[in-house]
Every structure is written in C-alpha cells, then in structure tokens.
Protein backbone atom coordinates (compact mmCIF):
# COMPACT_ATOMS: atom_id res chain seq x y z
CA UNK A 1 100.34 -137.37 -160.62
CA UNK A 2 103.82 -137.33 -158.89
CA UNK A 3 104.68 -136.04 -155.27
CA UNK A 4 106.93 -132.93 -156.15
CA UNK A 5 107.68 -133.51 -152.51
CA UNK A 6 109.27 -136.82 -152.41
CA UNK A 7 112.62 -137.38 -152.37
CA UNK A 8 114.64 -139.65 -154.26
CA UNK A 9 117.12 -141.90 -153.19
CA UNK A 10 120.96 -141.19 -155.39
CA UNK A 11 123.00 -143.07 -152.87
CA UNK A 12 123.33 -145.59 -155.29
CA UNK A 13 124.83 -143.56 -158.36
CA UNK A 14 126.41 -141.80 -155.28
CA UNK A 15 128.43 -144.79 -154.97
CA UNK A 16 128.82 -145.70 -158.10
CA UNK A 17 130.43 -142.34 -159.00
CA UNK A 18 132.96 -142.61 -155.72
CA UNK A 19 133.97 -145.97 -157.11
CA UNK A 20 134.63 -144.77 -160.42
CA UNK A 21 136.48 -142.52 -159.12
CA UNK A 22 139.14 -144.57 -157.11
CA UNK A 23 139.67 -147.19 -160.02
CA UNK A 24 140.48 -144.07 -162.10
CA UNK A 25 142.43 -142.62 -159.82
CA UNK A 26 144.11 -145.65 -159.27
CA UNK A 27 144.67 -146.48 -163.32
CA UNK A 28 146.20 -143.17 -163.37
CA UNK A 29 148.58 -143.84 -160.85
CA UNK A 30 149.29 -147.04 -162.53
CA UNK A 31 150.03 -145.89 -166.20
CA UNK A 32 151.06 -142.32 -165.59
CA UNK A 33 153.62 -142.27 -162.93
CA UNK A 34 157.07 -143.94 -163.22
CA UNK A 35 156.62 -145.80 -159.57
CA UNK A 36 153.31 -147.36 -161.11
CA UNK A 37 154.92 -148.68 -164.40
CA UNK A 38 157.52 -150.25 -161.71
CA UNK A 39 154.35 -151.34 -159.96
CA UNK A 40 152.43 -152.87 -162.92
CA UNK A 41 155.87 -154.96 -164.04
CA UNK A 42 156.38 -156.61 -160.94
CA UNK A 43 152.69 -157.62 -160.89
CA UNK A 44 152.94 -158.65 -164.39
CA UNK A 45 156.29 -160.74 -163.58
CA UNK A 46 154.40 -161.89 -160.40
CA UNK A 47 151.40 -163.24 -162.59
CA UNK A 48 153.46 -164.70 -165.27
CA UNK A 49 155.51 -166.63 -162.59
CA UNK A 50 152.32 -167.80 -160.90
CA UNK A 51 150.49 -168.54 -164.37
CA UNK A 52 153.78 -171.03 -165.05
CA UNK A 53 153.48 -172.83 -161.94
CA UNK A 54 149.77 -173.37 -161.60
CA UNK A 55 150.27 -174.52 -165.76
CA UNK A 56 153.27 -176.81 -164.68
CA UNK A 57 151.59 -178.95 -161.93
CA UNK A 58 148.83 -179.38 -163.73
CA UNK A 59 150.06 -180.55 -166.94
CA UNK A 60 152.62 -182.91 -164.64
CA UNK A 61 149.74 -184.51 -162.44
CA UNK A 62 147.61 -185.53 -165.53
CA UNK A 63 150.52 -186.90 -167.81
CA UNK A 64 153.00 -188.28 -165.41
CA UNK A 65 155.88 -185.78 -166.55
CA UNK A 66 158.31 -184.27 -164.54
CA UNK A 67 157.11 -180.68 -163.49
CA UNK A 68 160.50 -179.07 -164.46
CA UNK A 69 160.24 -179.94 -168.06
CA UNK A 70 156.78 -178.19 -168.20
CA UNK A 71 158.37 -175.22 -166.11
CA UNK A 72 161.07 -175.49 -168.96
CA UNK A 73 158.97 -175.41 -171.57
CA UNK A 74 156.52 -172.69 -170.04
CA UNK A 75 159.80 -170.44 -170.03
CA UNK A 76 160.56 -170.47 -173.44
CA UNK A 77 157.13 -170.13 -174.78
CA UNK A 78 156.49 -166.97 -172.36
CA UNK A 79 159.84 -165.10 -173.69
C-alpha cells in the first residue's frame, strides 16, 4: 500500500515546463514580430554564408581547386 504522506518530486516536469516555455516564447518572438523576421534573415544569411565557406575549403583541400571557384559555384547554386 502507498504512503498518502509522501511527497513526490515535480521539479523535473517543473523544468521541463519553464523550458518549454522560453523556446516558445522565444519562437514567437521570432515568427510573429517584424524585428524577429529581421532577426531570423540575418541568421539565415549568416548560416548560408558560413555553410559556403566551410563547403568551399573543403571541396578545395581534397581536389586541389582553387577555393573561389567552389565559392563561385556555391553562389549560384544557393540563389
């Protein structure tokens, strides 16, 4: 028979509840307000940037050609 005395521990879906709460909060901001579309472009324009670079040296250190071309290239695929 249970202990109608003992307490159980909720800090855990405490948490996960507060959590949930700030990544909503901050989707919201993201996809509802005109400052976070501005947000979520520049961090889109940030990653792409990034994405062609990291793609770029790579693809120039294992075939020997210039990293420019691939930069070239990676611009008019990502258009």
């Amino acid at each position: 028979m249970k202990n109608p005395f003992e307490k159980k521990d909720n800090s855990a879906v405490i948490f996960t509840v507060a959590i949930s709460a700030v990544a909503l909060g901050a989707l919201a901001y993201l996809f509802l307000t005109d400052q976070g579309q501005e947000t979520q472009e520049s961090v889109k324009h940030q990653f792409k940037d990034k994405a062609k670079e990291l793609s770029s040296n790579y693809l120039s250190n294992k075939t020997g050609v210039s990293k420019s071309f691939f930069k070239n290239l990676a611009d008019k695929i990502v258009k």
